[in-house]
C-alpha atoms as a PDB file:
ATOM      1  CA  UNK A   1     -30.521 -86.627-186.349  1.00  0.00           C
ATOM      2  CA  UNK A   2     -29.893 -84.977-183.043  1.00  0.00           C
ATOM      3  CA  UNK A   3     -30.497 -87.597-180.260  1.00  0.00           C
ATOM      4  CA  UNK A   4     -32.325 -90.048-182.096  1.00  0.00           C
ATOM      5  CA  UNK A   5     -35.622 -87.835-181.574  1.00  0.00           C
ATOM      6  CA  UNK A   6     -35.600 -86.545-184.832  1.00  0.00           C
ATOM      7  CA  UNK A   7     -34.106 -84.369-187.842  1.00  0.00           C
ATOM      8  CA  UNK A   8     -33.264 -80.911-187.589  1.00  0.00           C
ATOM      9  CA  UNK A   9     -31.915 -78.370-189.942  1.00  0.00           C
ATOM     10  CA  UNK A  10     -28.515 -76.962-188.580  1.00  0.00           C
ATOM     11  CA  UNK A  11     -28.183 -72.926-189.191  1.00  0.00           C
ATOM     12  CA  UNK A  12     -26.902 -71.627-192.070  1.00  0.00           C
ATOM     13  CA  UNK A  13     -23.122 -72.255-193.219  1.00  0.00           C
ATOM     14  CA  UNK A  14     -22.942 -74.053-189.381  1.00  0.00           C
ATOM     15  CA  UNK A  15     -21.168 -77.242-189.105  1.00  0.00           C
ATOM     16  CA  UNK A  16     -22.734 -80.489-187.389  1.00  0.00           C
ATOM     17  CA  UNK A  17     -19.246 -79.891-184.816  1.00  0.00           C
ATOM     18  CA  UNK A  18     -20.275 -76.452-184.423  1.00  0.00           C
ATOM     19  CA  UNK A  19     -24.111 -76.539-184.189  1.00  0.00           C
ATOM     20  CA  UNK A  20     -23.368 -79.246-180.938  1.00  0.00           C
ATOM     21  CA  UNK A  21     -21.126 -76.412-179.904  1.00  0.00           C
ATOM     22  CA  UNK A  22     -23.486 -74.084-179.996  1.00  0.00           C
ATOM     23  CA  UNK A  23     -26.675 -76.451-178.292  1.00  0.00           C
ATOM     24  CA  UNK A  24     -24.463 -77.716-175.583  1.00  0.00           C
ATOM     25  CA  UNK A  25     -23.458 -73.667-174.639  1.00  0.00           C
ATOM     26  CA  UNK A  26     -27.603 -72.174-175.410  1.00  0.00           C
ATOM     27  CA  UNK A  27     -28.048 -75.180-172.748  1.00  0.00           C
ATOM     28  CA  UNK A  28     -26.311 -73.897-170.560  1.00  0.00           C
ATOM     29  CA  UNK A  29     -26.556 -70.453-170.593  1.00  0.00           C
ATOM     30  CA  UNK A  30     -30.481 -70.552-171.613  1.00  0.00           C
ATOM     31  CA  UNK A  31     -31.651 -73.493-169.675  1.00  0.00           C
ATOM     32  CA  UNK A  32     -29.251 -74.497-166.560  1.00  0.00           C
ATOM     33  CA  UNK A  33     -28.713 -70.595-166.248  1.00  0.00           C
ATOM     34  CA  UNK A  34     -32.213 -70.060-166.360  1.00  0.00           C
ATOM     35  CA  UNK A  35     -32.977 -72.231-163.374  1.00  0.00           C
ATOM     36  CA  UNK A  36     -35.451 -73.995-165.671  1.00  0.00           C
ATOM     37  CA  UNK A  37     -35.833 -77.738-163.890  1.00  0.00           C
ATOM     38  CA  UNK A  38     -34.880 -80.315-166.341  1.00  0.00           C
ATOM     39  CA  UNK A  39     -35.969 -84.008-165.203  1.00  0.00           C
ATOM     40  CA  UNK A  40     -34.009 -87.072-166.448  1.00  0.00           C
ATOM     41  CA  UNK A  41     -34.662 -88.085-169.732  1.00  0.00           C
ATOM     42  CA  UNK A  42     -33.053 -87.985-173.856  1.00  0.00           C
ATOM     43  CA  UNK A  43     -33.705 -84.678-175.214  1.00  0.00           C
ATOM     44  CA  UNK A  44     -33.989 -83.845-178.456  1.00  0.00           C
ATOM     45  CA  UNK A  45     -34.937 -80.665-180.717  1.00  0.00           C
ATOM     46  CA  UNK A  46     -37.517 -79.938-182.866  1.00  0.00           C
ATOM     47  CA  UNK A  47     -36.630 -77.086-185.531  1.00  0.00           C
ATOM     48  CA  UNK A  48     -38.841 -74.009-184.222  1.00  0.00           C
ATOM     49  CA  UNK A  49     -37.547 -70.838-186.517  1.00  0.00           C
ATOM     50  CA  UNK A  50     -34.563 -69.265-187.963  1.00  0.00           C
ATOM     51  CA  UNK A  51     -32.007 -70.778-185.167  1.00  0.00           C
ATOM     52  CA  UNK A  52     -34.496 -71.739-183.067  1.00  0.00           C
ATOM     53  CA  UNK A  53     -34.917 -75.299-181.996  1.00  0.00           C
ATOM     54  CA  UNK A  54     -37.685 -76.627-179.080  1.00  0.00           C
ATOM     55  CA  UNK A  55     -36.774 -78.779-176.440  1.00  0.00           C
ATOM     56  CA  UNK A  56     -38.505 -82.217-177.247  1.00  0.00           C
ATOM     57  CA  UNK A  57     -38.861 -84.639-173.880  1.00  0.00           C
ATOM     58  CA  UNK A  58     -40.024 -87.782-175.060  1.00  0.00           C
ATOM     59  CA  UNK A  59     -43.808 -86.936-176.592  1.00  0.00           C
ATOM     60  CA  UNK A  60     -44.064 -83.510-175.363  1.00  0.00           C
ATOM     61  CA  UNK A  61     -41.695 -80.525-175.125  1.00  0.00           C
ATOM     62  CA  UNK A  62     -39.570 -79.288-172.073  1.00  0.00           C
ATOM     63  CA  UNK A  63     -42.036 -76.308-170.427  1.00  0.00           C
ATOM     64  CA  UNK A  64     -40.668 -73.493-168.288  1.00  0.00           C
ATOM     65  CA  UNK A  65     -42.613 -72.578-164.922  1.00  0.00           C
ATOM     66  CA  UNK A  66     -45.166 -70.987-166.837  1.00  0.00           C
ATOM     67  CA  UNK A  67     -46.029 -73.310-169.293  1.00  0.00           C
ATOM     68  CA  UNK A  68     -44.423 -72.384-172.115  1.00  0.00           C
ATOM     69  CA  UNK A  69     -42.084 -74.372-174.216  1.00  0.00           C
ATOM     70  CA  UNK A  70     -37.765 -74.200-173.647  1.00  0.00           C
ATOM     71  CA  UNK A  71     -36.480 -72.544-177.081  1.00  0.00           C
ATOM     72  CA  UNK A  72     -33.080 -72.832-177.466  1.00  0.00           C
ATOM     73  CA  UNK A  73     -31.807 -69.533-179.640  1.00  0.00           C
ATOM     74  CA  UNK A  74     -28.855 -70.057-181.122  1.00  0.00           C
ATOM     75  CA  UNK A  75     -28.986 -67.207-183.356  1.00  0.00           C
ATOM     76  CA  UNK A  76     -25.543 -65.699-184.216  1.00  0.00           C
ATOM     77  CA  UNK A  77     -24.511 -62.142-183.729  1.00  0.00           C
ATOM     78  CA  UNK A  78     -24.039 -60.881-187.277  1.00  0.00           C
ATOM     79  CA  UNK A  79     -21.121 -59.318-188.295  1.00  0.00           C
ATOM     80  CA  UNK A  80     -21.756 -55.947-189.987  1.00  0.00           C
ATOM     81  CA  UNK A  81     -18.543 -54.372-192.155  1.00  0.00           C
ATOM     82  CA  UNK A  82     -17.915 -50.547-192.318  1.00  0.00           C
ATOM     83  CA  UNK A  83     -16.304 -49.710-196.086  1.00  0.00           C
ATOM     84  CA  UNK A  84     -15.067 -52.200-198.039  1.00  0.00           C
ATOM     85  CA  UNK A  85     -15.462 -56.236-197.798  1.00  0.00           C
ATOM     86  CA  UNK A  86     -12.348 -57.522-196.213  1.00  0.00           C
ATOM     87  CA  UNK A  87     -10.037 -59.383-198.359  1.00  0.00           C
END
């Protein structure tokens, strides 16, 4: 339950520690550093895709300038190994 606003399903092999981690710096660096204005209020997320979560603002959603919803990717770089699987 993130917020209170509802149940989302945390990535993969992610930890409820880590997946705040993770929302709290795609905030930041996708929303704040976006200059997208965010008015007072309890946020919570909606699952939206693989990592993918939208914005929810009480009913509706947080929108950008141009209308379209705030998804917060927090899609992880994937590691790719070259030979063998570490031990």
């Amino acid at each position: 339950d993130y917020n209170g606003m509802g149940n989302v399903l945390l990535p993969w092999g992610m930890s409820a520690e880590q997946f705040d981690k993770q929302v709290n710096q795609a905030w930041n660096e996708q929303v704040v550093g976006s200059g997208i204005k965010t008015p007072p209020g309890q946020y919570g997320l909606q699952s939206y895709g693989d990592s993918q979560y939208l914005v929810k603002l009480g009913t509706g959603y947080l929108l950008k300038d141009d209308g379209s919803p705030v998804v917060l990717n927090l899609t992880q770089k994937r590691q790719r190994f070259s030979g063998d699987v570490p031990q």
